[in-house]
PDB file of N, CA and C in Angstrom:
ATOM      1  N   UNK A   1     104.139 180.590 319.647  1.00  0.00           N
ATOM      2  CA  UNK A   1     105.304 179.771 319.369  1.00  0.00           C
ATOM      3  C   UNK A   1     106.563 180.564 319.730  1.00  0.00           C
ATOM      4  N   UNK A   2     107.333 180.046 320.425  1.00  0.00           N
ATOM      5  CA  UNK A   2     109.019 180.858 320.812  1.00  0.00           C
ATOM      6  C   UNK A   2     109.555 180.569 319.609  1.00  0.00           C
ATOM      7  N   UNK A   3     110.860 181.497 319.742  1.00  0.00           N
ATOM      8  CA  UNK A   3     111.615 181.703 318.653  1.00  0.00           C
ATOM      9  C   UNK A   3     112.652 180.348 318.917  1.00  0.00           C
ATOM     10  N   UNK A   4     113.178 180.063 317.577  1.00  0.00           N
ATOM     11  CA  UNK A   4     113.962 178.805 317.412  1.00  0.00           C
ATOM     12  C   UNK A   4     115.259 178.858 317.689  1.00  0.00           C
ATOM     13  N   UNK A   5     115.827 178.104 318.455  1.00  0.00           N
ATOM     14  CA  UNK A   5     117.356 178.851 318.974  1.00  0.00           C
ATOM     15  C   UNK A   5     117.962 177.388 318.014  1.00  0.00           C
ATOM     16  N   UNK A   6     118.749 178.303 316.787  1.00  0.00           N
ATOM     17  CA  UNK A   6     119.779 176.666 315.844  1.00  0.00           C
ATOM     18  C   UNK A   6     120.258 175.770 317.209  1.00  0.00           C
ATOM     19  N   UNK A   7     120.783 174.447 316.962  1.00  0.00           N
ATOM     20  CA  UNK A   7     121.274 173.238 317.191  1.00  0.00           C
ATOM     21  C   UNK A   7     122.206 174.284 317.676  1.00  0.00           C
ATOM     22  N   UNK A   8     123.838 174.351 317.189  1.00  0.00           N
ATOM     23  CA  UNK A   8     124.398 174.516 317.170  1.00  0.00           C
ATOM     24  C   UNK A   8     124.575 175.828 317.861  1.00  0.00           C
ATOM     25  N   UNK A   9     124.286 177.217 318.323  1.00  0.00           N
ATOM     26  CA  UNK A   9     124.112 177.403 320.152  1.00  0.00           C
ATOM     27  C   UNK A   9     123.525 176.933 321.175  1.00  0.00           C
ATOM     28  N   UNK A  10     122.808 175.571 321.135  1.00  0.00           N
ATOM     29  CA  UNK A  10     122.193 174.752 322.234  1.00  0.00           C
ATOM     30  C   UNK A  10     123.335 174.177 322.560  1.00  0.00           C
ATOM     31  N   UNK A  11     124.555 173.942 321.696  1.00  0.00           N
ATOM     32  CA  UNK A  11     125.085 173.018 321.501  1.00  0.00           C
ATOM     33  C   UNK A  11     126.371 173.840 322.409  1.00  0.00           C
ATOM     34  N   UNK A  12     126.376 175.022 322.037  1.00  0.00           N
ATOM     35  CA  UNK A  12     127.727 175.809 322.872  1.00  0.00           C
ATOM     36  C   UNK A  12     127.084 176.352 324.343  1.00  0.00           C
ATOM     37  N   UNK A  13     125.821 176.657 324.138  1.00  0.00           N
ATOM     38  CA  UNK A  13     125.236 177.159 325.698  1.00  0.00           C
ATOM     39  C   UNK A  13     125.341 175.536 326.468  1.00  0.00           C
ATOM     40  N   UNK A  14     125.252 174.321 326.393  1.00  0.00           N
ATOM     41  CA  UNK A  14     125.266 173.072 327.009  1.00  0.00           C
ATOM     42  C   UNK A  14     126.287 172.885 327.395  1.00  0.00           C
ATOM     43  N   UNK A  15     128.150 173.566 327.041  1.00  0.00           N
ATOM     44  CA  UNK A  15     128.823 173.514 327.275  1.00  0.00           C
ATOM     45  C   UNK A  15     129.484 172.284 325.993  1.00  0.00           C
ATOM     46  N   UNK A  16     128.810 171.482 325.174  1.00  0.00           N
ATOM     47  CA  UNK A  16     129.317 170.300 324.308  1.00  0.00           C
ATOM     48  C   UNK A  16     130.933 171.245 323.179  1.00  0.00           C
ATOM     49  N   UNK A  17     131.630 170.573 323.067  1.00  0.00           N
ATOM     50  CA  UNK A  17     132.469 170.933 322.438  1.00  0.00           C
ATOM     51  C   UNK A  17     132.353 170.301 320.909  1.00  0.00           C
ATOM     52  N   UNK A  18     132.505 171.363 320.421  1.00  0.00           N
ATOM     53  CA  UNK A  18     132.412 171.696 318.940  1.00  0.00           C
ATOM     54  C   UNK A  18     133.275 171.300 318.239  1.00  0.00           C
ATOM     55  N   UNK A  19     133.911 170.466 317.536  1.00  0.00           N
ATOM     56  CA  UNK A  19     135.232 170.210 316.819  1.00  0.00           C
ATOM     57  C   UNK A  19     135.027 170.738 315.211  1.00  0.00           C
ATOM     58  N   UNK A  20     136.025 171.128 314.548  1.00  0.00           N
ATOM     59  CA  UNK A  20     135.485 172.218 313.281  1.00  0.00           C
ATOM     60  C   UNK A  20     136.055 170.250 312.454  1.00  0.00           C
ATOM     61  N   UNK A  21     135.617 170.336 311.093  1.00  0.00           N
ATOM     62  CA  UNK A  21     136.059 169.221 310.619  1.00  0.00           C
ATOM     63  C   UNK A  21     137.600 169.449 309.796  1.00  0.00           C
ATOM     64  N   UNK A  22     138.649 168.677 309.734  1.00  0.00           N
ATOM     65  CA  UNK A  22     140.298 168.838 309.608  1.00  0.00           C
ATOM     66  C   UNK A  22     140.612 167.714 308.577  1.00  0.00           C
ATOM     67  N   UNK A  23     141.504 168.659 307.787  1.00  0.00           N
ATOM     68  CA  UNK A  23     141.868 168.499 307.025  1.00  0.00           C
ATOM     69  C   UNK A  23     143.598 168.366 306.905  1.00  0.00           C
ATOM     70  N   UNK A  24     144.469 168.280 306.214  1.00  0.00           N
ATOM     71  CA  UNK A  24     145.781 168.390 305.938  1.00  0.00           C
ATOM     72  C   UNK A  24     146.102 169.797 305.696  1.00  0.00           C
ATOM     73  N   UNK A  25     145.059 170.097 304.631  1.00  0.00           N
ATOM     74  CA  UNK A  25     145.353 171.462 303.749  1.00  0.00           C
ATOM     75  C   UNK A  25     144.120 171.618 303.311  1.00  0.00           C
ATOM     76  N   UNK A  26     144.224 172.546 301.770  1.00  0.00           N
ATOM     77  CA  UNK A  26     143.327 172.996 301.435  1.00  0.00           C
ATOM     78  C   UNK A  26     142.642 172.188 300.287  1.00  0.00           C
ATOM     79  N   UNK A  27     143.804 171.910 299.777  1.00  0.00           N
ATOM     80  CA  UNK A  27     144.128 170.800 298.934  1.00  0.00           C
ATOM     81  C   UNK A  27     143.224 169.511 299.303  1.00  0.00           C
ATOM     82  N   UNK A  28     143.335 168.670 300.488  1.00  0.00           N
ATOM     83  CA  UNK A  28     142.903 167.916 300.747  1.00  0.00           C
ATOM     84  C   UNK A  28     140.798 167.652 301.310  1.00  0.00           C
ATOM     85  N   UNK A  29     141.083 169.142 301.331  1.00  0.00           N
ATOM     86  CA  UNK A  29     139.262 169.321 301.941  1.00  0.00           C
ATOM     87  C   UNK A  29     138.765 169.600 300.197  1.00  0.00           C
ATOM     88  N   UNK A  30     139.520 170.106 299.619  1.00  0.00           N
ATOM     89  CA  UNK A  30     138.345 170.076 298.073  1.00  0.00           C
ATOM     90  C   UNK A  30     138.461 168.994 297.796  1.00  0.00           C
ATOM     91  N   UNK A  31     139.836 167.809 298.054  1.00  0.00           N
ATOM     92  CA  UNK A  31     139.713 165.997 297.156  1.00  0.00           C
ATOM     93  C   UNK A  31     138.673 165.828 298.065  1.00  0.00           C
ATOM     94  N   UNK A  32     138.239 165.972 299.106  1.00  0.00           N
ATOM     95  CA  UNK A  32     137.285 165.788 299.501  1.00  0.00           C
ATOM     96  C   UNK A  32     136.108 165.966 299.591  1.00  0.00           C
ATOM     97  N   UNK A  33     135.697 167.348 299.086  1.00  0.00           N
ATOM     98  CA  UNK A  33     134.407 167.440 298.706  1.00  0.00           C
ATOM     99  C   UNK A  33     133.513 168.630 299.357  1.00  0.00           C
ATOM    100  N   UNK A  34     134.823 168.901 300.114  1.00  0.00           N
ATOM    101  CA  UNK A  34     134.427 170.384 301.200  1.00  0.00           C
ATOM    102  C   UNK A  34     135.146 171.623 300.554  1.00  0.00           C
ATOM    103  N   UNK A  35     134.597 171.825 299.628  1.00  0.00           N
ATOM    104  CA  UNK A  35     134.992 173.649 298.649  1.00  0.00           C
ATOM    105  C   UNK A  35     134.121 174.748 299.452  1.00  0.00           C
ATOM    106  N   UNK A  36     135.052 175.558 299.090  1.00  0.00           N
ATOM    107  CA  UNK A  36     134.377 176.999 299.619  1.00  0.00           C
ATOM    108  C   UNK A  36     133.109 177.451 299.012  1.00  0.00           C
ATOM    109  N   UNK A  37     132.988 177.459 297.945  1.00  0.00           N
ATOM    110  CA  UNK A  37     131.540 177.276 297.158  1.00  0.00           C
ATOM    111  C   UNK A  37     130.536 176.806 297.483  1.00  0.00           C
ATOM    112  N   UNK A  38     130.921 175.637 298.077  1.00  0.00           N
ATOM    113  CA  UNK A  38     129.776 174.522 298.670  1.00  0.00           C
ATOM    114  C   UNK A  38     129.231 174.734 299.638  1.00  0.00           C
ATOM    115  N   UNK A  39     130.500 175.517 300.695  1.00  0.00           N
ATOM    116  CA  UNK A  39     129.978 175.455 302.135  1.00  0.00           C
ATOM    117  C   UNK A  39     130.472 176.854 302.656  1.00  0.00           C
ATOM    118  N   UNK A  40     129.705 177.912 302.568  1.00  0.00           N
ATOM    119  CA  UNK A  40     129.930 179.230 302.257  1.00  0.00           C
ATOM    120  C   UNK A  40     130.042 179.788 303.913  1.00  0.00           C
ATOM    121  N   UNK A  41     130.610 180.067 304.799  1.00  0.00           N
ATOM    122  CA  UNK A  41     130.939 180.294 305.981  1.00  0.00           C
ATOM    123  C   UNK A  41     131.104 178.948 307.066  1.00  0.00           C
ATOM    124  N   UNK A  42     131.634 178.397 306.698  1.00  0.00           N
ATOM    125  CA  UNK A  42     131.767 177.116 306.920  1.00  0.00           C
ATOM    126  C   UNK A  42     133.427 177.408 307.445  1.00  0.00           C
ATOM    127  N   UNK A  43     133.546 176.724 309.089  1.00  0.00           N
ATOM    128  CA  UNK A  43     134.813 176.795 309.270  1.00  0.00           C
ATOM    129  C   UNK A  43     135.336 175.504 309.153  1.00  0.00           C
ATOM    130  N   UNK A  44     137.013 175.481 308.935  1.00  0.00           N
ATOM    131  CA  UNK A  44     137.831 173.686 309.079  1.00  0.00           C
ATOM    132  C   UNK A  44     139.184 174.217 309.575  1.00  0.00           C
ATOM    133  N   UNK A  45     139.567 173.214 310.017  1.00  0.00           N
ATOM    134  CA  UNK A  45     141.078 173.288 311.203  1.00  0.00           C
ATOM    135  C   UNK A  45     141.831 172.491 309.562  1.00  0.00           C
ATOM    136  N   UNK A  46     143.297 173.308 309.266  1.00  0.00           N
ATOM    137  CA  UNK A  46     144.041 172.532 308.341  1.00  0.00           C
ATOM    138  C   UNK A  46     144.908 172.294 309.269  1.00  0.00           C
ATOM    139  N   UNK A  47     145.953 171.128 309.763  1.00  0.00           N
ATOM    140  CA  UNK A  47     146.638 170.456 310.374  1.00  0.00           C
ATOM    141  C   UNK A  47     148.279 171.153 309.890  1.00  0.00           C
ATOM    142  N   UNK A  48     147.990 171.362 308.560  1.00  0.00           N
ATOM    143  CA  UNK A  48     149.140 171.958 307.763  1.00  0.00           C
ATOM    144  C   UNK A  48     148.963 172.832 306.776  1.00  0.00           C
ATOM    145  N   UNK A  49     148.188 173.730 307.293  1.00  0.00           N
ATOM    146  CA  UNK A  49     148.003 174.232 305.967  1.00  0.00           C
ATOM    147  C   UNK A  49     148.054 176.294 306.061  1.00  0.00           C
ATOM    148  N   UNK A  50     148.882 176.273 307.280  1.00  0.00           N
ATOM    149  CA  UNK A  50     149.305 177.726 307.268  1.00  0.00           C
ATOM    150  C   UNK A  50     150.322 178.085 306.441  1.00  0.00           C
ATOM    151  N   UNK A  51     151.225 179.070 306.283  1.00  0.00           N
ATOM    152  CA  UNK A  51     152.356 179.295 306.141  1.00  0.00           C
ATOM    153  C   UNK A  51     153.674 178.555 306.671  1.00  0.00           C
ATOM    154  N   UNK A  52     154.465 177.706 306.411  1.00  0.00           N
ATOM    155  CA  UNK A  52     155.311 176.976 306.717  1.00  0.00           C
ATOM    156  C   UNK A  52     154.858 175.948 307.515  1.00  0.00           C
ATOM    157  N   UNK A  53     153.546 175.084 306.842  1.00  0.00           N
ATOM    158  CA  UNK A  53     153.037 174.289 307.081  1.00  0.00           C
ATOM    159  C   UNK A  53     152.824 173.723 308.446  1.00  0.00           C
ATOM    160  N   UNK A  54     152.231 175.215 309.548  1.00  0.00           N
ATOM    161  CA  UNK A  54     151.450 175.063 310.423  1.00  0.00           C
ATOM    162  C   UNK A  54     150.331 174.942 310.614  1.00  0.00           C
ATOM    163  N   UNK A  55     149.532 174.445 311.412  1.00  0.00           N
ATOM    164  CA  UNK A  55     148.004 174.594 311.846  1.00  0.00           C
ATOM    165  C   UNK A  55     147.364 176.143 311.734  1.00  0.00           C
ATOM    166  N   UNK A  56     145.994 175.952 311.065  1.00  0.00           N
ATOM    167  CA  UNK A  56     145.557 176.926 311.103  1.00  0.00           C
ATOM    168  C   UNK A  56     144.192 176.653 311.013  1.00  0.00           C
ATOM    169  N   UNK A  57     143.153 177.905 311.096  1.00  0.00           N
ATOM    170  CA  UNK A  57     141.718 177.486 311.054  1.00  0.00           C
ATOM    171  C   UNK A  57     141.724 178.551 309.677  1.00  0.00           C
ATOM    172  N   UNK A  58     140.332 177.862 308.699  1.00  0.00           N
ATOM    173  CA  UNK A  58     140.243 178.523 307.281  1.00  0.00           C
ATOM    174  C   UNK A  58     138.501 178.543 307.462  1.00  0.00           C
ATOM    175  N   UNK A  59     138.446 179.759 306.658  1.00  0.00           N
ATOM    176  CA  UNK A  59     136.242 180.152 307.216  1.00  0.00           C
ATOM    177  C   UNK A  59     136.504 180.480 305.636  1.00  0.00           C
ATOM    178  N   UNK A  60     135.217 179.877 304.912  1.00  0.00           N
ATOM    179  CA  UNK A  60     134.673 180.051 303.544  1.00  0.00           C
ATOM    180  C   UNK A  60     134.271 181.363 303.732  1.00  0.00           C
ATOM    181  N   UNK A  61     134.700 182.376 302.274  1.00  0.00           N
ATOM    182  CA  UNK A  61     133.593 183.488 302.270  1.00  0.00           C
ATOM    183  C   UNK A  61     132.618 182.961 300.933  1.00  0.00           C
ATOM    184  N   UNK A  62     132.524 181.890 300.518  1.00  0.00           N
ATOM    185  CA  UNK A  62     131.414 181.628 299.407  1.00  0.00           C
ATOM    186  C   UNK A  62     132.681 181.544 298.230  1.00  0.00           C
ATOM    187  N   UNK A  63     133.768 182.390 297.934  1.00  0.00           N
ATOM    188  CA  UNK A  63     134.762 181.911 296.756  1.00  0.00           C
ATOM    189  C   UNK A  63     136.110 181.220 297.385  1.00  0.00           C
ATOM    190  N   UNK A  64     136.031 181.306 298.700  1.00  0.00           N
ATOM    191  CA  UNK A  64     137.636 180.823 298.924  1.00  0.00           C
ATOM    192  C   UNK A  64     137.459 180.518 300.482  1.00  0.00           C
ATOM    193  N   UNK A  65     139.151 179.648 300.818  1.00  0.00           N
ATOM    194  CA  UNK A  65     138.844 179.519 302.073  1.00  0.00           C
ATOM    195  C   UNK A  65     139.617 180.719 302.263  1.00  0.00           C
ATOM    196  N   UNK A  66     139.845 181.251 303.159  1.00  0.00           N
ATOM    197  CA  UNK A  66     140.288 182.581 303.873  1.00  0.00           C
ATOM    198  C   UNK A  66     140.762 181.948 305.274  1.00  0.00           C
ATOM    199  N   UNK A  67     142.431 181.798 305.418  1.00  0.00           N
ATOM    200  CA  UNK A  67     143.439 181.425 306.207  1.00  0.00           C
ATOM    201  C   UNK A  67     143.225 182.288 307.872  1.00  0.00           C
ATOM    202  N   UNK A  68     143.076 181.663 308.630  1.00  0.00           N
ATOM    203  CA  UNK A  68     143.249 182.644 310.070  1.00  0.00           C
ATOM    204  C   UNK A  68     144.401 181.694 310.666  1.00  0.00           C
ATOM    205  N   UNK A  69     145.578 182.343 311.263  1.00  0.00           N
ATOM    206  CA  UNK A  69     147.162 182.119 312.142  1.00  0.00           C
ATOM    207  C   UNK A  69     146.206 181.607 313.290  1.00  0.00           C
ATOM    208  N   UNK A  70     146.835 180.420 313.634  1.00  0.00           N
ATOM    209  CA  UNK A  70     146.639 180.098 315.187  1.00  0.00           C
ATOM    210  C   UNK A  70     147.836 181.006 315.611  1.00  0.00           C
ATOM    211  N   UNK A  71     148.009 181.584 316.850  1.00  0.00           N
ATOM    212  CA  UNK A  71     148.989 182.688 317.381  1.00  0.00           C
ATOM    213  C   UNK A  71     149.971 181.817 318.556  1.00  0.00           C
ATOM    214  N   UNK A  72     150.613 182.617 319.154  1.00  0.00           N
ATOM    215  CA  UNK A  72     151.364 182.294 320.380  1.00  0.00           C
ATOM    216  C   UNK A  72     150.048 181.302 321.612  1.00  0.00           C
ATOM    217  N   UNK A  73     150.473 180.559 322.544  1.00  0.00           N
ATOM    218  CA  UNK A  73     149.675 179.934 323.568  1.00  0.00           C
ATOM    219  C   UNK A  73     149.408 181.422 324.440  1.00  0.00           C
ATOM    220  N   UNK A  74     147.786 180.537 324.521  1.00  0.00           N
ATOM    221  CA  UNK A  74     147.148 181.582 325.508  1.00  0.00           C
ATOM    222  C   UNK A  74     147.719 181.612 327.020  1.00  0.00           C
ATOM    223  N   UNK A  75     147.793 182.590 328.012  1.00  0.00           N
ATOM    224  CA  UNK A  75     148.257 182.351 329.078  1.00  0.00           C
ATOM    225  C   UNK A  75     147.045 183.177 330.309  1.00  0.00           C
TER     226      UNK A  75
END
């Protein structure tokens, strides 16, 4: 039997684009039902939910979401 390659690098080696699931804030993904607890490395795009209510991407470590800066455009 070969080894099992997850969905989800079939899914990036195929070239398919991945969309993370988005939220407003942080606020709005727990009324919803997506806590860091729940979904423990789990990434989401907040629309508003950086520092001065920019876009940002947030990755669960199992107690919290943990904020990453979208930066300057790539060139």
């Amino acid at each position: 039997m070969g080894k099992l390659i997850p969905r989800s690098f079939e899914r990036i080696r195929s070239g398919e684009q991945i969309v993370p699931p988005t939220f407003a804030n942080v606020a709005a993904a727990v009324a919803a039902g997506v806590t860091a607890a729940k979904y423990p490395k789990r990434t989401i795009y907040l629309t508003a939910g950086g520092t001065g209510a920019v876009p940002c991407l947030a990755i669960s470590d199992g107690a919290n979401w943990r904020q990453i800066a979208i930066g300057i455009n790539a060139i």
